[in-house]
N, C-alpha and C. Protein backbone atom coordinates (compact mmCIF):
# COMPACT_ATOMS: atom_id res chain seq x y z
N UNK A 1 -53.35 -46.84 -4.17
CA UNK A 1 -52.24 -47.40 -4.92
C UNK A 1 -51.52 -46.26 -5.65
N UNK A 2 -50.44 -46.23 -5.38
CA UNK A 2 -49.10 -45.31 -6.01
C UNK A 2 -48.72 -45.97 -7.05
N UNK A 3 -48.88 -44.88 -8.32
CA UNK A 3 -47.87 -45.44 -9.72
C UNK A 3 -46.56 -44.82 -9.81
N UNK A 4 -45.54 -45.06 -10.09
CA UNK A 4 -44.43 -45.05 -10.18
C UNK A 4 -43.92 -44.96 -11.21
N UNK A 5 -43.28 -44.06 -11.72
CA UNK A 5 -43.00 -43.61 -12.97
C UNK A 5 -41.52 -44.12 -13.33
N UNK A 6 -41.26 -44.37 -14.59
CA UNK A 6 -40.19 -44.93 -14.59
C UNK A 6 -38.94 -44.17 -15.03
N UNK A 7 -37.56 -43.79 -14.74
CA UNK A 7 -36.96 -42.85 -14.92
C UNK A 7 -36.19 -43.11 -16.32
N UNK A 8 -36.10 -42.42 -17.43
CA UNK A 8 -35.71 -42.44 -18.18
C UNK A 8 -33.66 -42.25 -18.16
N UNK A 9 -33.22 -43.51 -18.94
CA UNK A 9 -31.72 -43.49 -19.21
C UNK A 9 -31.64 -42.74 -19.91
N UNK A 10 -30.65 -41.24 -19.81
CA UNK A 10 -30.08 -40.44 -20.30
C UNK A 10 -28.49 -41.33 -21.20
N UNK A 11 -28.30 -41.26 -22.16
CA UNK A 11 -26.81 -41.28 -22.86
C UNK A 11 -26.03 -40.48 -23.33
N UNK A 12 -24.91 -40.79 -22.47
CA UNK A 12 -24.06 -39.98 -22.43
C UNK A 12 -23.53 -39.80 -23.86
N UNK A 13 -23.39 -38.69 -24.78
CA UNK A 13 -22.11 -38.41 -26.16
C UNK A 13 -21.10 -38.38 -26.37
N UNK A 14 -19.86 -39.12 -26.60
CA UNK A 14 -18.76 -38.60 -26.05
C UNK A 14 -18.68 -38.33 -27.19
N UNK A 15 -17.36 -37.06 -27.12
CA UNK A 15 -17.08 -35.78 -27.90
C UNK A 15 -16.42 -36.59 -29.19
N UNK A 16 -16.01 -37.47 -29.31
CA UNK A 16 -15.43 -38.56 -30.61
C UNK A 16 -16.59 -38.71 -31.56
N UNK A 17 -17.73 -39.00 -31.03
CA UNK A 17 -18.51 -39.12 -31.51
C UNK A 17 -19.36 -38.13 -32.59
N UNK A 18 -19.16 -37.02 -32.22
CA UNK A 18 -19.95 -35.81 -32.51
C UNK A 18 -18.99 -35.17 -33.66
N UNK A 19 -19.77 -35.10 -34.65
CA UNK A 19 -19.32 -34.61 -36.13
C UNK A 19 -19.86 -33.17 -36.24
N UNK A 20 -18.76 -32.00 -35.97
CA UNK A 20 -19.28 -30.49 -36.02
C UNK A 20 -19.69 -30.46 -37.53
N UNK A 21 -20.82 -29.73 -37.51
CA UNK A 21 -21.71 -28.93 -39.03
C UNK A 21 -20.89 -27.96 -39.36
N UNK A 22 -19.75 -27.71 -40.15
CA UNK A 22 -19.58 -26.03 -40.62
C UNK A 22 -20.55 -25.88 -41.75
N UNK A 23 -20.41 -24.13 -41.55
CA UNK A 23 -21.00 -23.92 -43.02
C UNK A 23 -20.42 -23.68 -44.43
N UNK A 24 -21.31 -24.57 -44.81
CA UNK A 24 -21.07 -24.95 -46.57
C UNK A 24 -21.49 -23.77 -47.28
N UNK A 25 -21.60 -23.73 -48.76
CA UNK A 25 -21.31 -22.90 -49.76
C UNK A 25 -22.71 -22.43 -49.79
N UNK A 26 -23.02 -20.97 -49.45
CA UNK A 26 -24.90 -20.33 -49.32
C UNK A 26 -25.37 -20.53 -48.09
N UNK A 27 -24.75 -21.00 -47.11
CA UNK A 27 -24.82 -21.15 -45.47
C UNK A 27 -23.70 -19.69 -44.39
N UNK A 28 -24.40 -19.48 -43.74
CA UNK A 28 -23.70 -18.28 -42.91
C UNK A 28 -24.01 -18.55 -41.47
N UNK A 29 -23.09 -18.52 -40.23
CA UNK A 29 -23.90 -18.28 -38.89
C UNK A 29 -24.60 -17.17 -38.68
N UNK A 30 -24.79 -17.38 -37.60
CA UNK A 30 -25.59 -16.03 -37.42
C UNK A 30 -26.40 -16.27 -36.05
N UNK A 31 -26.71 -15.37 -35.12
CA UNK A 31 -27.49 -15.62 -33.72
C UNK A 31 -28.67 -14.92 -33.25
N UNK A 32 -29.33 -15.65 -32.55
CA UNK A 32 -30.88 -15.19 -32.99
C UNK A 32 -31.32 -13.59 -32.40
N UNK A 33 -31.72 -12.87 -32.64
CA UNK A 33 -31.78 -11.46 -31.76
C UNK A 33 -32.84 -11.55 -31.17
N UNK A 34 -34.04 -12.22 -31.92
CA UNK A 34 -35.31 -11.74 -31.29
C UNK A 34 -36.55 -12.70 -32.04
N UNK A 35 -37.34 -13.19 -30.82
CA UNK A 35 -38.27 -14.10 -31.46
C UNK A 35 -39.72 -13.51 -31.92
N UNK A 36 -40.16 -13.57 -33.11
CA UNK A 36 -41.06 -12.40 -33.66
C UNK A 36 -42.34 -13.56 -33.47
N UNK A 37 -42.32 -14.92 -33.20
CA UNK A 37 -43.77 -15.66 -33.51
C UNK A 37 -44.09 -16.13 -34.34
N UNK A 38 -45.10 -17.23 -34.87
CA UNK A 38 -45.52 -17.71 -35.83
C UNK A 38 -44.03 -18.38 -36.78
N UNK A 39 -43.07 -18.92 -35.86
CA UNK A 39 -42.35 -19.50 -36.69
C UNK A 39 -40.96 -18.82 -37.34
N UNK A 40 -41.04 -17.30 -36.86
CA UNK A 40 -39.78 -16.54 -37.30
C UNK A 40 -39.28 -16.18 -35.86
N UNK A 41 -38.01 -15.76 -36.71
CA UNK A 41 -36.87 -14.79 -36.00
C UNK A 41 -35.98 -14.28 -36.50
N UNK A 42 -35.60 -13.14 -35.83
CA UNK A 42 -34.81 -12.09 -36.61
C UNK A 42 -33.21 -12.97 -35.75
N UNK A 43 -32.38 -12.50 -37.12
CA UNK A 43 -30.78 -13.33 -36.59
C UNK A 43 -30.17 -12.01 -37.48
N UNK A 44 -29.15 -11.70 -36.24
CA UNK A 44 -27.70 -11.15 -36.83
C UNK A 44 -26.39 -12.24 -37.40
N UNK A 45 -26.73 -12.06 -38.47
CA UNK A 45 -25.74 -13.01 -39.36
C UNK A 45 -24.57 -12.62 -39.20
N UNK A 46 -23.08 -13.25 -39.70
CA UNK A 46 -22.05 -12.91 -39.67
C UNK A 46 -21.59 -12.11 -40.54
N UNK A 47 -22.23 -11.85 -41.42
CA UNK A 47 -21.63 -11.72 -43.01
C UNK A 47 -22.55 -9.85 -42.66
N UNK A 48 -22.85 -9.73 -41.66
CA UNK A 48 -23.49 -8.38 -41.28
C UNK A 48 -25.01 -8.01 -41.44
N UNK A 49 -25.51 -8.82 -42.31
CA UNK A 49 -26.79 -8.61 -42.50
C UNK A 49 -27.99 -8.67 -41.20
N UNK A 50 -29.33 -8.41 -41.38
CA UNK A 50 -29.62 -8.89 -39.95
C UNK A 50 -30.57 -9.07 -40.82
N UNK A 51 -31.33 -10.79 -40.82
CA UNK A 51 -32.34 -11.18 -41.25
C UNK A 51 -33.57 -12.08 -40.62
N UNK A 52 -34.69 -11.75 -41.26
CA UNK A 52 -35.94 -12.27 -40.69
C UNK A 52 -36.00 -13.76 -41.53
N UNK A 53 -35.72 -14.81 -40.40
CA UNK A 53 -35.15 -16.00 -41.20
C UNK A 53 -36.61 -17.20 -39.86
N UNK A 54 -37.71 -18.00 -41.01
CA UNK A 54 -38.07 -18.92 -40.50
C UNK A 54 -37.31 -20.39 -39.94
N UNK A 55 -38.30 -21.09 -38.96
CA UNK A 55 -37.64 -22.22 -38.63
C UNK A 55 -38.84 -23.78 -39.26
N UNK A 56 -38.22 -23.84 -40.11
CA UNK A 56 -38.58 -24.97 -41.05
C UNK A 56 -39.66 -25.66 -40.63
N UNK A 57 -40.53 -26.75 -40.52
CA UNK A 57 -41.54 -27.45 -40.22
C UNK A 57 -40.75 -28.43 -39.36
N UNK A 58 -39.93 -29.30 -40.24
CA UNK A 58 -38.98 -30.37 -39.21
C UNK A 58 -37.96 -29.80 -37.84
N UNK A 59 -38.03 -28.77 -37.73
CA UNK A 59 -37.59 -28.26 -36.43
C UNK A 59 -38.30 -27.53 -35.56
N UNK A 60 -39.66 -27.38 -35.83
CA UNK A 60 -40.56 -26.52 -34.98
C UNK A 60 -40.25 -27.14 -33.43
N UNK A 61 -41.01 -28.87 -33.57
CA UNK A 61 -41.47 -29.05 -32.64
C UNK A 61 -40.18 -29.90 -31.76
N UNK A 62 -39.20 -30.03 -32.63
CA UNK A 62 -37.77 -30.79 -32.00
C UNK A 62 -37.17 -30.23 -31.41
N UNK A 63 -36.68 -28.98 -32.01
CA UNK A 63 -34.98 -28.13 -31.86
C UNK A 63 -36.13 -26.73 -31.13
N UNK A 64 -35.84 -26.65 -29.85
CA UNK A 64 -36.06 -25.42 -28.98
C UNK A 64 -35.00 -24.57 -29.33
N UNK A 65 -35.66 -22.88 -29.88
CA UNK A 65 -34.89 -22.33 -30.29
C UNK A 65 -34.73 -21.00 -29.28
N UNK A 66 -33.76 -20.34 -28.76
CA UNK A 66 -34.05 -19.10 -27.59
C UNK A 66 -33.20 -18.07 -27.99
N UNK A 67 -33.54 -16.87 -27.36
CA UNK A 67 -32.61 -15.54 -28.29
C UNK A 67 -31.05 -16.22 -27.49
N UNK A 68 -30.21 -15.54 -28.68
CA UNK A 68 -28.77 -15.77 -27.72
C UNK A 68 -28.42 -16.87 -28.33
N UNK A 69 -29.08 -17.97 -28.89
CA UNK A 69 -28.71 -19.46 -29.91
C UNK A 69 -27.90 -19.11 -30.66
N UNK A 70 -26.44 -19.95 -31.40
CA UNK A 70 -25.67 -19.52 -32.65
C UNK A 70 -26.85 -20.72 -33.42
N UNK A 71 -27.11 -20.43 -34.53
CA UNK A 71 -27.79 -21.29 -35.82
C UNK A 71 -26.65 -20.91 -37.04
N UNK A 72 -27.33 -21.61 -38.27
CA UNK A 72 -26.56 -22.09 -39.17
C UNK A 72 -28.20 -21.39 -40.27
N UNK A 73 -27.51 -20.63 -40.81
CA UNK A 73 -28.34 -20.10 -42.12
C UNK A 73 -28.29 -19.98 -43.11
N UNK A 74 -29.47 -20.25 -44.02
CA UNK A 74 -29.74 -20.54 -45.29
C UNK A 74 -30.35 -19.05 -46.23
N UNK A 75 -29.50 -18.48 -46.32
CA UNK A 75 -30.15 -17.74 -47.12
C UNK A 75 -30.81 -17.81 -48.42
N UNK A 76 -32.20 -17.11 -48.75
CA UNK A 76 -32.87 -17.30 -49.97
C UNK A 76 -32.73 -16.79 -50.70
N UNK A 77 -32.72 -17.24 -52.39
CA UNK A 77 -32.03 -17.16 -53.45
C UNK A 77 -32.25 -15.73 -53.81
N UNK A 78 -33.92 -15.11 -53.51
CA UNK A 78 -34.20 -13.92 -53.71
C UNK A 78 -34.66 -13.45 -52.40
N UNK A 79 -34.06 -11.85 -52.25
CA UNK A 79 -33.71 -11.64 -50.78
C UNK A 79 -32.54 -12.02 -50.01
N UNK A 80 -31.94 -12.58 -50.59
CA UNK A 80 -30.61 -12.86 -49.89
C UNK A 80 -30.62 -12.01 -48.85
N UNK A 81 -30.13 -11.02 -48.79
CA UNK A 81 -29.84 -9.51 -47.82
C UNK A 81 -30.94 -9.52 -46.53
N UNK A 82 -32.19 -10.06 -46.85
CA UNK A 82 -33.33 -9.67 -45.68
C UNK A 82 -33.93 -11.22 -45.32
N UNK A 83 -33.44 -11.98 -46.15
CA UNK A 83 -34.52 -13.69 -45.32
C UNK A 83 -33.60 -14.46 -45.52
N UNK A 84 -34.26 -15.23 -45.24
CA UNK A 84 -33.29 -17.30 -45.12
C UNK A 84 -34.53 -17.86 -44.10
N UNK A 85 -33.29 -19.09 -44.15
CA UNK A 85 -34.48 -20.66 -43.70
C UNK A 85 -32.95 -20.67 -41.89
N UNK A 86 -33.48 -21.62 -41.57
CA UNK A 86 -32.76 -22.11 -40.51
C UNK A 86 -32.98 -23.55 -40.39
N UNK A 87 -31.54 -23.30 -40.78
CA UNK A 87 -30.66 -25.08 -41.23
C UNK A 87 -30.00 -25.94 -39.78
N UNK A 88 -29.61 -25.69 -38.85
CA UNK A 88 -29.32 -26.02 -38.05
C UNK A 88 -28.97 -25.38 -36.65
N UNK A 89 -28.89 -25.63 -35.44
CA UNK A 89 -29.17 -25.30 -34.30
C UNK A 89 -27.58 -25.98 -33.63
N UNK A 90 -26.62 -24.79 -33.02
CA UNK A 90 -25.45 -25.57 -32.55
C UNK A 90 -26.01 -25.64 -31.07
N UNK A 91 -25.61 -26.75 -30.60
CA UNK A 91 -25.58 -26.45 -28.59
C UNK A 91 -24.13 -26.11 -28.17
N UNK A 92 -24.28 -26.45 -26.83
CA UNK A 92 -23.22 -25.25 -26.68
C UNK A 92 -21.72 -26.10 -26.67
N UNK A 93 -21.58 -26.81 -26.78
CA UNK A 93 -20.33 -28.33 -26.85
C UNK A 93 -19.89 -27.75 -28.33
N UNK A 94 -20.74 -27.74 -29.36
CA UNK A 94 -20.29 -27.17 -30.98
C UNK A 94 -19.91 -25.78 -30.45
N UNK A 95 -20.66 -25.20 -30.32
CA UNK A 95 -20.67 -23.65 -29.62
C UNK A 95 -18.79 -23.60 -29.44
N UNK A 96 -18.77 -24.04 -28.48
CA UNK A 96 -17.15 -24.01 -27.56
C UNK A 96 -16.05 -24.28 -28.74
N UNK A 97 -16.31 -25.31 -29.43
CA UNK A 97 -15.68 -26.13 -31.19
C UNK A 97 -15.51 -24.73 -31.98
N UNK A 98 -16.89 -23.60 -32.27
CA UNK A 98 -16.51 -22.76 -33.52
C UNK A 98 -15.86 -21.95 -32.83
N UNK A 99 -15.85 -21.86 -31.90
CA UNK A 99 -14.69 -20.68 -30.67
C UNK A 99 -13.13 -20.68 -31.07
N UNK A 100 -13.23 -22.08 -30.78
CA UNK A 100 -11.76 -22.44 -30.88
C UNK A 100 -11.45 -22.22 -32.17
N UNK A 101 -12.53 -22.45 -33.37
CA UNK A 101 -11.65 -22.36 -34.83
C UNK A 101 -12.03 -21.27 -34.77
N UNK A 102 -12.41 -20.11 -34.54
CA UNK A 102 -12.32 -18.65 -34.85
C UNK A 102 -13.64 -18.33 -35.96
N UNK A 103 -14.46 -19.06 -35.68
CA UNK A 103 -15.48 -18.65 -36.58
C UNK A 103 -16.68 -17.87 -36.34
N UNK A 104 -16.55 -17.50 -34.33
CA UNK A 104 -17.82 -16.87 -34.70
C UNK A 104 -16.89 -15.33 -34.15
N UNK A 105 -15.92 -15.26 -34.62
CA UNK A 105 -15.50 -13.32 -34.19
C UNK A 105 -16.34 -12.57 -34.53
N UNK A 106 -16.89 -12.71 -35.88
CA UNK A 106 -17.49 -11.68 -36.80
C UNK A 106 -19.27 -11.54 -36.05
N UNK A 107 -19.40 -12.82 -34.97
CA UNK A 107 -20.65 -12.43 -34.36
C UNK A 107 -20.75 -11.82 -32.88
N UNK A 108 -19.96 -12.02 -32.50
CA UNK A 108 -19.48 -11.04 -31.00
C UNK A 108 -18.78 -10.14 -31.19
């Protein structure tokens, strides 16, 4: 006897739907350079810095993160210059969105 697996309905987003994240006031982009393990990675921010910035507990096991990602960063109150948190994860549909408004020049 053959079990048969059942195929999961994908839903579609349409682009109306989807509310872009900019960054707010102590938030910077920035893209990941390099995955160090145990929960970090180093990101070249926009603002020039290049920081060793973790990925929170609520996004470990959700949000797959890969070098080359634009994220959304939180820098910490002390250290500003060398750490932060990681606040959000764009795909590449937002990706194409900060293009058009001119926001990620300062990272390419």
């Amino acid at each position: 006897m053959v079990r048969r697996r059942k195929k999961k309905k994908r839903r579609k987003i349409e682009e109306e739907e989807v509310k872009l994240r900019l960054p707010g006031e102590g938030e910077v982009l920035g893209i990941i350079d390099e995955m160090l393990g145990y929960d970090r990675v180093r990101v070249k921010c926009a603002d020039g810095y290049i920081r060793l910035c973790r990925i929170p507990g609520r996004m470990k096991k959700r949000v797959w993160m890969r070098v080359g990602d634009i994220v959304l960063v939180a820098p910490w109150d002390f250290q500003s210059d060398k750490r932060g948190d990681i606040v959000y994860r764009y795909t590449s549909g937002e990706v194409r969105e900060l293009e058009k408004m001119g926001l990620l020049k300062d990272l390419i």
